[in-house]
PDB file of N, CA and C in Angstrom:
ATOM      1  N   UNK A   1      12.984  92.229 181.363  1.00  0.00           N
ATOM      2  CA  UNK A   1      13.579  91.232 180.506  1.00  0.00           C
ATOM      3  C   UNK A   1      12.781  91.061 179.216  1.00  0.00           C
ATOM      4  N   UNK A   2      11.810  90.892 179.314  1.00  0.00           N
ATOM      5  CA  UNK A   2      10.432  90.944 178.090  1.00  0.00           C
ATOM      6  C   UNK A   2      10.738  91.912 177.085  1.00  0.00           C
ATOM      7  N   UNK A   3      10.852  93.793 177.960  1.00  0.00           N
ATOM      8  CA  UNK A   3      11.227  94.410 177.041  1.00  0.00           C
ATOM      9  C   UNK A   3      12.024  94.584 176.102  1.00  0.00           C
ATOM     10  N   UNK A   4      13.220  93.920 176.339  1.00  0.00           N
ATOM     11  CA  UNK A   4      14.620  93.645 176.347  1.00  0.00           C
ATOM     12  C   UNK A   4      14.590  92.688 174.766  1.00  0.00           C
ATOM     13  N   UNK A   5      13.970  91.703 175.114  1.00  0.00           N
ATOM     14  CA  UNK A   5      13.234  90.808 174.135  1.00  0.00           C
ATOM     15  C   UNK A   5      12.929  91.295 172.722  1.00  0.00           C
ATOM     16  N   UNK A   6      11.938  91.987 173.093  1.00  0.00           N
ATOM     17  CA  UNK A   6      11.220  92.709 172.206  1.00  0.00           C
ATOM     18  C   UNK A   6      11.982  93.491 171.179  1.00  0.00           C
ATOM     19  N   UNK A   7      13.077  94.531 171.984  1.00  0.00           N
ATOM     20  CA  UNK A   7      13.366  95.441 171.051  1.00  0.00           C
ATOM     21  C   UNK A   7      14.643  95.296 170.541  1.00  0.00           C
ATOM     22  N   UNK A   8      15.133  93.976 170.761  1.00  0.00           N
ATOM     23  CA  UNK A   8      16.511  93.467 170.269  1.00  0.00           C
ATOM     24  C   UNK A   8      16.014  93.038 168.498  1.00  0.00           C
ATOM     25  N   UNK A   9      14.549  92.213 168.376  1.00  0.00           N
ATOM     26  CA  UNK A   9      14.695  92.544 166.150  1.00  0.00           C
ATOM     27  C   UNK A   9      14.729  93.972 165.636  1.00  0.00           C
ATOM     28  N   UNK A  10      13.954  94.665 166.759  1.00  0.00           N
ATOM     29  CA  UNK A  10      14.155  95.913 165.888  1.00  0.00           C
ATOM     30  C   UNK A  10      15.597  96.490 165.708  1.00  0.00           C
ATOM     31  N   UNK A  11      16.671  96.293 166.432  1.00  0.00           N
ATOM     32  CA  UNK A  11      17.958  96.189 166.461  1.00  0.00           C
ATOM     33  C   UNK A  11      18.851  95.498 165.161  1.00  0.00           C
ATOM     34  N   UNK A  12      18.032  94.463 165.257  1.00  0.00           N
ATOM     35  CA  UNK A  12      18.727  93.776 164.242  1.00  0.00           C
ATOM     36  C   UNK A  12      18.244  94.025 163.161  1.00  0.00           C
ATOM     37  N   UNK A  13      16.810  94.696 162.855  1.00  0.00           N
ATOM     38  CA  UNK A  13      16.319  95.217 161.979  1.00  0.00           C
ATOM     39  C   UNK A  13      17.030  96.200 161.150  1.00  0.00           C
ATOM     40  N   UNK A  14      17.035  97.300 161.479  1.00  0.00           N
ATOM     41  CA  UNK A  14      18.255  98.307 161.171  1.00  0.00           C
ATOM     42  C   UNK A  14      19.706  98.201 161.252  1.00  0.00           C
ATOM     43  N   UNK A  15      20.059  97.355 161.559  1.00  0.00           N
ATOM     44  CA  UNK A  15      21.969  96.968 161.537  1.00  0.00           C
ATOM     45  C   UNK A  15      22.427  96.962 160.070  1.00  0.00           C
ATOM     46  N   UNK A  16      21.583  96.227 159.558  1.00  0.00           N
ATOM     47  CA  UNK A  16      22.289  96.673 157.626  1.00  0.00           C
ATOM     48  C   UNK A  16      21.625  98.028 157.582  1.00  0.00           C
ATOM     49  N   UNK A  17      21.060  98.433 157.488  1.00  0.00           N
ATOM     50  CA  UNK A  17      21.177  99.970 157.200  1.00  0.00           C
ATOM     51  C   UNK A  17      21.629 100.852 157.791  1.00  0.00           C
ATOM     52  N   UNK A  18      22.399 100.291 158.982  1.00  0.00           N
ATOM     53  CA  UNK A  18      23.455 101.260 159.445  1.00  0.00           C
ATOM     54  C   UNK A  18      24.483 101.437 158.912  1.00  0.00           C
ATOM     55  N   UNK A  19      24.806  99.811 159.014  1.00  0.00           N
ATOM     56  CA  UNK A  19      26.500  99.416 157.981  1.00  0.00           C
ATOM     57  C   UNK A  19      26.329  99.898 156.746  1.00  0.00           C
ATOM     58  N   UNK A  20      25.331 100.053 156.046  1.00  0.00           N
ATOM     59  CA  UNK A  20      25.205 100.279 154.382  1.00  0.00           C
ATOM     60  C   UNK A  20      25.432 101.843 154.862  1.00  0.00           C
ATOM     61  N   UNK A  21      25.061 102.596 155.560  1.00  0.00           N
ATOM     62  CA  UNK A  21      25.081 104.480 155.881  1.00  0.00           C
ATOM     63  C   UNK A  21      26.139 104.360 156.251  1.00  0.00           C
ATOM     64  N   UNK A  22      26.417 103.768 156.816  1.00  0.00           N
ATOM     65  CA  UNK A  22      27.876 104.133 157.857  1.00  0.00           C
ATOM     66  C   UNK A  22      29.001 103.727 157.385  1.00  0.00           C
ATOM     67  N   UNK A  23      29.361 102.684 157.117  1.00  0.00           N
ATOM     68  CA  UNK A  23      30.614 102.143 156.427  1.00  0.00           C
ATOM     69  C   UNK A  23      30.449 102.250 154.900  1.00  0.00           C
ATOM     70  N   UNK A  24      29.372 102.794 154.468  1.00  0.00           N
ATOM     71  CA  UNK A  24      29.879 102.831 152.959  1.00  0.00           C
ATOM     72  C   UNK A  24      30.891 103.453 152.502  1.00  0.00           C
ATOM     73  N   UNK A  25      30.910 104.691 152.480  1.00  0.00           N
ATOM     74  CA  UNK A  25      32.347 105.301 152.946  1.00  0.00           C
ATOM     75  C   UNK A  25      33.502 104.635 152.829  1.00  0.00           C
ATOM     76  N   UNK A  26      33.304 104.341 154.068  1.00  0.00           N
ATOM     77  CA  UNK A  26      34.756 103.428 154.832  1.00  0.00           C
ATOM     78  C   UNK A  26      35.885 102.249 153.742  1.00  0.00           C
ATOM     79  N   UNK A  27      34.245 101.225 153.393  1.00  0.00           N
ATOM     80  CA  UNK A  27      34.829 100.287 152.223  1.00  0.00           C
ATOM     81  C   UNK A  27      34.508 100.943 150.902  1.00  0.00           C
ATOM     82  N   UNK A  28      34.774 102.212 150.350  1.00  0.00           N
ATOM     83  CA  UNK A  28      35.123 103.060 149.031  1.00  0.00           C
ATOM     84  C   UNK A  28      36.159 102.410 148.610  1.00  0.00           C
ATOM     85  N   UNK A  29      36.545 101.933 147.644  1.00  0.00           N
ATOM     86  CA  UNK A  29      37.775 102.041 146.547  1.00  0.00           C
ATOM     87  C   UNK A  29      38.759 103.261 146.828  1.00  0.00           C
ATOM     88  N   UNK A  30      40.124 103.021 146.811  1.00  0.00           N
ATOM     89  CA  UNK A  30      40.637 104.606 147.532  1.00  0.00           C
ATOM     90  C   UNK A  30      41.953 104.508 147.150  1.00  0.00           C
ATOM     91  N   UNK A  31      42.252 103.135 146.272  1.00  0.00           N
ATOM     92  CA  UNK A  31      43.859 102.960 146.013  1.00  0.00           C
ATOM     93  C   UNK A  31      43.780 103.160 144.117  1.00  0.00           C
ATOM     94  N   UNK A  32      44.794 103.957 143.412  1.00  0.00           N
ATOM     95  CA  UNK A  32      44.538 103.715 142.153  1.00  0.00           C
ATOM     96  C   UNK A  32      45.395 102.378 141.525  1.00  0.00           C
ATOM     97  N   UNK A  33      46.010 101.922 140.098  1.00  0.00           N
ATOM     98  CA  UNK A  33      46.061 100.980 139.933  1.00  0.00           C
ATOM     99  C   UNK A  33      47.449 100.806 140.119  1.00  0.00           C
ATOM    100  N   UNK A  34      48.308 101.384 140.408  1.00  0.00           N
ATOM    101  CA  UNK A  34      49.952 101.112 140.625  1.00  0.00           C
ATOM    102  C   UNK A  34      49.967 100.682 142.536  1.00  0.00           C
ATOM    103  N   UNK A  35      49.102 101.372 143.314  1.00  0.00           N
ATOM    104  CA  UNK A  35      48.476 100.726 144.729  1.00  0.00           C
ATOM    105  C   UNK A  35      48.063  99.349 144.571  1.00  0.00           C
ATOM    106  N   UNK A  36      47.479  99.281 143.643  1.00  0.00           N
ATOM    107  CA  UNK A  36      46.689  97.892 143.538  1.00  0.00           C
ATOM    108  C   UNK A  36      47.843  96.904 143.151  1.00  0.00           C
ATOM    109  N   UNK A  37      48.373  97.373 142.281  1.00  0.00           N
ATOM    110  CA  UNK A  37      49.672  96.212 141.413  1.00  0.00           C
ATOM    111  C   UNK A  37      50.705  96.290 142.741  1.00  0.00           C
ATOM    112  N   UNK A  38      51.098  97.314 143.436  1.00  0.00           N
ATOM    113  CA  UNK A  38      52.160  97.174 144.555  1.00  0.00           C
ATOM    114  C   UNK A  38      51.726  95.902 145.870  1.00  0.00           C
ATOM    115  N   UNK A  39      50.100  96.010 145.975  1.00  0.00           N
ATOM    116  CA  UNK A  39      49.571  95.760 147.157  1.00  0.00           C
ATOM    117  C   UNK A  39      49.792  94.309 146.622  1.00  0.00           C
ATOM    118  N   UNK A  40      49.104  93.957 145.616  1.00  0.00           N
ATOM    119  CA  UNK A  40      49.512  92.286 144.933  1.00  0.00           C
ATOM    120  C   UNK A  40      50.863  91.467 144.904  1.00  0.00           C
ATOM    121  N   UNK A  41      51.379  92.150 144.494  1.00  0.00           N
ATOM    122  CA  UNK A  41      52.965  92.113 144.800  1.00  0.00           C
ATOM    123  C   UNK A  41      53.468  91.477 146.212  1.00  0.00           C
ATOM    124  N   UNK A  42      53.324  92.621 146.881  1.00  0.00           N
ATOM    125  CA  UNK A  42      53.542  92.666 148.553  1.00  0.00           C
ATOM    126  C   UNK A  42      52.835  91.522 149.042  1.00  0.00           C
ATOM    127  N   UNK A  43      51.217  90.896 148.945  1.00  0.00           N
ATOM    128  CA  UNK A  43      50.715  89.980 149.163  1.00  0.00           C
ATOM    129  C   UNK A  43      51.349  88.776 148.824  1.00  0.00           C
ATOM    130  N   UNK A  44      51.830  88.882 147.393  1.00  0.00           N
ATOM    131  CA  UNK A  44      52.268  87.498 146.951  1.00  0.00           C
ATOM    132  C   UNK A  44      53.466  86.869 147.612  1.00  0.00           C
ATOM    133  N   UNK A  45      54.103  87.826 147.852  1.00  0.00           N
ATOM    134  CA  UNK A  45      55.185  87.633 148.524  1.00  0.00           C
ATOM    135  C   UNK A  45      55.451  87.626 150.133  1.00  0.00           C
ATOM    136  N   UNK A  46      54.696  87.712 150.629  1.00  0.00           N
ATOM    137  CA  UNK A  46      54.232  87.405 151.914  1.00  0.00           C
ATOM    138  C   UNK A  46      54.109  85.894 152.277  1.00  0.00           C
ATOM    139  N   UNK A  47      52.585  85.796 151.634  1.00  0.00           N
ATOM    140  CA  UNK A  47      51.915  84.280 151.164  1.00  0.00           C
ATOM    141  C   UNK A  47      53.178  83.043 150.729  1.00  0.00           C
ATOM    142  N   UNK A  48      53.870  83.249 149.589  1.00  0.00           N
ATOM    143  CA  UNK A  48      55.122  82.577 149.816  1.00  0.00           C
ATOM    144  C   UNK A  48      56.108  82.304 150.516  1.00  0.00           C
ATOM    145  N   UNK A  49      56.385  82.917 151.151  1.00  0.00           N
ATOM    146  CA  UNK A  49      57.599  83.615 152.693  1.00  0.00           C
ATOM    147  C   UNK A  49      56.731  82.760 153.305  1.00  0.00           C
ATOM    148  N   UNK A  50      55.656  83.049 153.372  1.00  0.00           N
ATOM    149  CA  UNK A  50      54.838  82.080 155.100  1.00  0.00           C
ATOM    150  C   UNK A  50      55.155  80.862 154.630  1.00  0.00           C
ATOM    151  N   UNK A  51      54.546  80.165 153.758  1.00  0.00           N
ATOM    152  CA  UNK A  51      54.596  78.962 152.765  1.00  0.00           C
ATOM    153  C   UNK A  51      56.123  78.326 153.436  1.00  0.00           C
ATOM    154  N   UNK A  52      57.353  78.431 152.800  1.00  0.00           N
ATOM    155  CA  UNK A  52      58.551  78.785 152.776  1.00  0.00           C
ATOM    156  C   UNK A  52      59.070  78.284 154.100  1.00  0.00           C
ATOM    157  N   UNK A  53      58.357  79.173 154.835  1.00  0.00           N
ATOM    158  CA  UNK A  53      59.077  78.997 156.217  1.00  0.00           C
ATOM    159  C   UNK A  53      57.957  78.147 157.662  1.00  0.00           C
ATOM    160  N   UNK A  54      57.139  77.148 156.663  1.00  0.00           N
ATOM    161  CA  UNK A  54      55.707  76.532 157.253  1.00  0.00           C
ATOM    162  C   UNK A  54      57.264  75.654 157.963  1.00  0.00           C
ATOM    163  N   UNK A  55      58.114  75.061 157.640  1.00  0.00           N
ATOM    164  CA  UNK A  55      58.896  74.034 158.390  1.00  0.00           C
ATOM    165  C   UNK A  55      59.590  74.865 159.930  1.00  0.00           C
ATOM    166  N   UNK A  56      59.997  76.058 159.715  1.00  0.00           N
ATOM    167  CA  UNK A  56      60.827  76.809 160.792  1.00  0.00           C
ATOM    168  C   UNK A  56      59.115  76.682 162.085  1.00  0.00           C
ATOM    169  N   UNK A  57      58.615  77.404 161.649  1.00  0.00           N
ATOM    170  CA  UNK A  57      57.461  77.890 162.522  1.00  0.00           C
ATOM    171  C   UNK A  57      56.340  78.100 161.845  1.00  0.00           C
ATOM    172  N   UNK A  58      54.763  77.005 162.772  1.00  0.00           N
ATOM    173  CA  UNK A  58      53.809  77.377 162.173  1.00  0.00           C
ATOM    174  C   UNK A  58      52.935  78.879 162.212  1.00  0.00           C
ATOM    175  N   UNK A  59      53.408  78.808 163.088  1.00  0.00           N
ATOM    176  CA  UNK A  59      53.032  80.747 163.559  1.00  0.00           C
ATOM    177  C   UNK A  59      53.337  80.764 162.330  1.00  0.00           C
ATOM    178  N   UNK A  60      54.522  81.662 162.392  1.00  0.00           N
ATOM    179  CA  UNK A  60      55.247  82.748 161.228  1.00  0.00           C
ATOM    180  C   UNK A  60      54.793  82.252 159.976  1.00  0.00           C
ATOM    181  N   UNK A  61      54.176  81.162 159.645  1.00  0.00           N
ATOM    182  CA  UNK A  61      53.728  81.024 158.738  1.00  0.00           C
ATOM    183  C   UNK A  61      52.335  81.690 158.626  1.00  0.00           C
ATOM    184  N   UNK A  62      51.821  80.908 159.698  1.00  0.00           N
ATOM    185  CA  UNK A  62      50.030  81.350 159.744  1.00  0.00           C
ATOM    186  C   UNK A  62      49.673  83.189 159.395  1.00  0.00           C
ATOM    187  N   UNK A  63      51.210  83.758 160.395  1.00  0.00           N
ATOM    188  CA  UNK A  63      50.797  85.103 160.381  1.00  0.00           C
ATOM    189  C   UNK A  63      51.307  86.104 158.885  1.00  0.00           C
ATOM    190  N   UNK A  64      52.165  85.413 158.286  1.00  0.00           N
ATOM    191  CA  UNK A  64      53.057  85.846 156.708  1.00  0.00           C
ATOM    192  C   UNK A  64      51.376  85.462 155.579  1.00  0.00           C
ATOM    193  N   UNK A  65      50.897  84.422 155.722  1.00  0.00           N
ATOM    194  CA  UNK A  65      49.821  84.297 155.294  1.00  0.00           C
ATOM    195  C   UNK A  65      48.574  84.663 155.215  1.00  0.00           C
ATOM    196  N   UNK A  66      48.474  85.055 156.514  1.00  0.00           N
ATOM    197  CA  UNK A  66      47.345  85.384 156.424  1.00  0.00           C
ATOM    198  C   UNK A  66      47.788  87.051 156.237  1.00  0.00           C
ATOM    199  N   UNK A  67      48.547  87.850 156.219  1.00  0.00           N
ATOM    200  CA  UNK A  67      48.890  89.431 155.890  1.00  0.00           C
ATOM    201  C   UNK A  67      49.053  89.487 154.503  1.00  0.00           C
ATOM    202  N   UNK A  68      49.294  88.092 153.933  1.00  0.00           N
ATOM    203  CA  UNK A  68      49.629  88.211 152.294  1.00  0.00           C
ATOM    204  C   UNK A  68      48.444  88.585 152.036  1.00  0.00           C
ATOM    205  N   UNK A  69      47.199  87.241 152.321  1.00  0.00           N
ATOM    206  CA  UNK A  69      45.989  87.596 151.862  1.00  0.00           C
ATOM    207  C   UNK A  69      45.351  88.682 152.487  1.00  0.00           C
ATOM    208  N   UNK A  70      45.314  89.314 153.411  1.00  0.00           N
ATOM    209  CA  UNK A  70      44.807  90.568 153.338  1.00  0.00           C
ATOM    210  C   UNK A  70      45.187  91.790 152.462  1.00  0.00           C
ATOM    211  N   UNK A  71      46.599  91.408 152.496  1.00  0.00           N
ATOM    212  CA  UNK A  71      46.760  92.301 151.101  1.00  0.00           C
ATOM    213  C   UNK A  71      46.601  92.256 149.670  1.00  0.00           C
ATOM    214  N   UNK A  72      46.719  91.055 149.516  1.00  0.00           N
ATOM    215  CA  UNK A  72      45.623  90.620 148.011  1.00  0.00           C
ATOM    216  C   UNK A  72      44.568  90.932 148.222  1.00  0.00           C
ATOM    217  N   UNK A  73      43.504  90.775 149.327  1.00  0.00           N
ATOM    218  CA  UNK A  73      42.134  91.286 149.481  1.00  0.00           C
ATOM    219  C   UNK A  73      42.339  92.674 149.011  1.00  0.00           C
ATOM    220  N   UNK A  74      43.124  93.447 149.564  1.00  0.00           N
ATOM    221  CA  UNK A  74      42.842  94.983 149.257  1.00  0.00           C
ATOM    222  C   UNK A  74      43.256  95.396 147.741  1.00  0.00           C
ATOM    223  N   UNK A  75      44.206  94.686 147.612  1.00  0.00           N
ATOM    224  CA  UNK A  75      44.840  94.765 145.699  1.00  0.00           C
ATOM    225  C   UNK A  75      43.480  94.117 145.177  1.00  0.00           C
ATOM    226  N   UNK A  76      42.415  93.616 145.094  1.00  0.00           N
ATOM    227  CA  UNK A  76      41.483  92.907 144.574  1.00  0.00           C
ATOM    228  C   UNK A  76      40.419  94.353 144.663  1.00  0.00           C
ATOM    229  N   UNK A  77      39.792  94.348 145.907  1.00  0.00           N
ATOM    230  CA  UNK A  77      39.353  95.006 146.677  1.00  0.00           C
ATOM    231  C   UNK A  77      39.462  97.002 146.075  1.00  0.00           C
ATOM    232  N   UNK A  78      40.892  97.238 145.724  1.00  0.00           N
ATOM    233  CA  UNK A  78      41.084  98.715 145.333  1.00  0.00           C
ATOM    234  C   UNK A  78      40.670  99.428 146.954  1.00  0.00           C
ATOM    235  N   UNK A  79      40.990  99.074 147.864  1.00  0.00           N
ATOM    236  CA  UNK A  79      40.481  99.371 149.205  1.00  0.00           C
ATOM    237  C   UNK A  79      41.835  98.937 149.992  1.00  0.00           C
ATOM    238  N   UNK A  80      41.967 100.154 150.760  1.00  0.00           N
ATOM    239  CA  UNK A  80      43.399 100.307 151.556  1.00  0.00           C
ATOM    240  C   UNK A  80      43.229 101.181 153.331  1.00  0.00           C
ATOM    241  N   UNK A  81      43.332  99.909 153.940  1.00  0.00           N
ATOM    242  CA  UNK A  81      42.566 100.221 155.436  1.00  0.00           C
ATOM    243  C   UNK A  81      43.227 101.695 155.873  1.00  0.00           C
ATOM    244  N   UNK A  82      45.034 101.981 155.455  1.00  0.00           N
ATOM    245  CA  UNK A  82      45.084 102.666 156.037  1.00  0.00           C
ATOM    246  C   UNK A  82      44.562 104.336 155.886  1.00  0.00           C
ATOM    247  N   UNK A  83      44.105 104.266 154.431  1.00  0.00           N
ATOM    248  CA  UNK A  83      43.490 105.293 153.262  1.00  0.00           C
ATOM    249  C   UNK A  83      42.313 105.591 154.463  1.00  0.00           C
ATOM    250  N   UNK A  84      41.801 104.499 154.215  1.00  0.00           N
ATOM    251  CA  UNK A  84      40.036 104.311 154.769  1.00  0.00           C
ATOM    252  C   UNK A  84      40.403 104.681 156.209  1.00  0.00           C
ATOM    253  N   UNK A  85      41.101 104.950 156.947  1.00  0.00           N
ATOM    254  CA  UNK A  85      41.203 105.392 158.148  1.00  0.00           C
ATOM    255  C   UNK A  85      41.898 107.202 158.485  1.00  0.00           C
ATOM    256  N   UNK A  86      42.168 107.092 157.549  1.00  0.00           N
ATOM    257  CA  UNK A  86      42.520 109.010 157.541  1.00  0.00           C
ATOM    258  C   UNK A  86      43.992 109.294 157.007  1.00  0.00           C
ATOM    259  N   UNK A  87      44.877 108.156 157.134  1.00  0.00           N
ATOM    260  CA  UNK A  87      46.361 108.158 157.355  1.00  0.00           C
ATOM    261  C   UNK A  87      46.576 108.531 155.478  1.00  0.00           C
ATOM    262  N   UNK A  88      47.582 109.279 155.162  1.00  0.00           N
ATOM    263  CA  UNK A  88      47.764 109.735 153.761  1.00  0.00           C
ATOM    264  C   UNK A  88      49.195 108.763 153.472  1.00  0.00           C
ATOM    265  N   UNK A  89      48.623 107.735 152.342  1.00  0.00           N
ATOM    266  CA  UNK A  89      50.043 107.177 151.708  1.00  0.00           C
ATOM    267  C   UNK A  89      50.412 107.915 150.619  1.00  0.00           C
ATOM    268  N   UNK A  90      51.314 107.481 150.272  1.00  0.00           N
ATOM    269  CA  UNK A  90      52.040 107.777 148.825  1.00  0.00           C
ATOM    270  C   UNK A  90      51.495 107.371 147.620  1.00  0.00           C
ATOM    271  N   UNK A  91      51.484 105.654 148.026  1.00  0.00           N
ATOM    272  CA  UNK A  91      50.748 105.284 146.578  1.00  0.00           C
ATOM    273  C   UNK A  91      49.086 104.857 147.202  1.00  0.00           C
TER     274      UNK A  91
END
């Protein structure tokens, strides 16, 4: 258990310099700017739709919202999960 102890900072020691080696990559910029203007778009209109329909269901709201802003994150961002995962889009 002691040992256990012990070698869990050195763990945590190196965890950002894994994520900085390892996922740098990953979170690259990978969308150009008509991706970016589509992805904003698509967000905004999400985010409103949830908004919109906060009276029908708070779900469908919570979940229209929170997909808007992930996609504004990535229109902000120039970063597109499905890029960053291997899958080839269009834009």
């Amino acid at each position: 258990m002691a040992a256990l102890l012990r070698a869990r900072p050195l763990c945590l020691r190196y965890a950002c310099l894994v994520l900085t080696v390892g996922m740098g990559k990953f979170f690259a910029p990978n969308i150009t700017r008509l991706g970016r203007i589509l992805r904003a778009v698509w967000g905004l209109a999400l985010a409103i739709t949830g908004v919109l329909l906060w009276a029908r269901s708070k779900w469908i709201c919570l979940v229209l919202v929170a997909s808007g802003a992930f996609a504004l994150y990535e229109a902000v961002r120039g970063w597109c999960i499905m890029r960053a995962c291997g899958i080839k889009t269009k834009l």
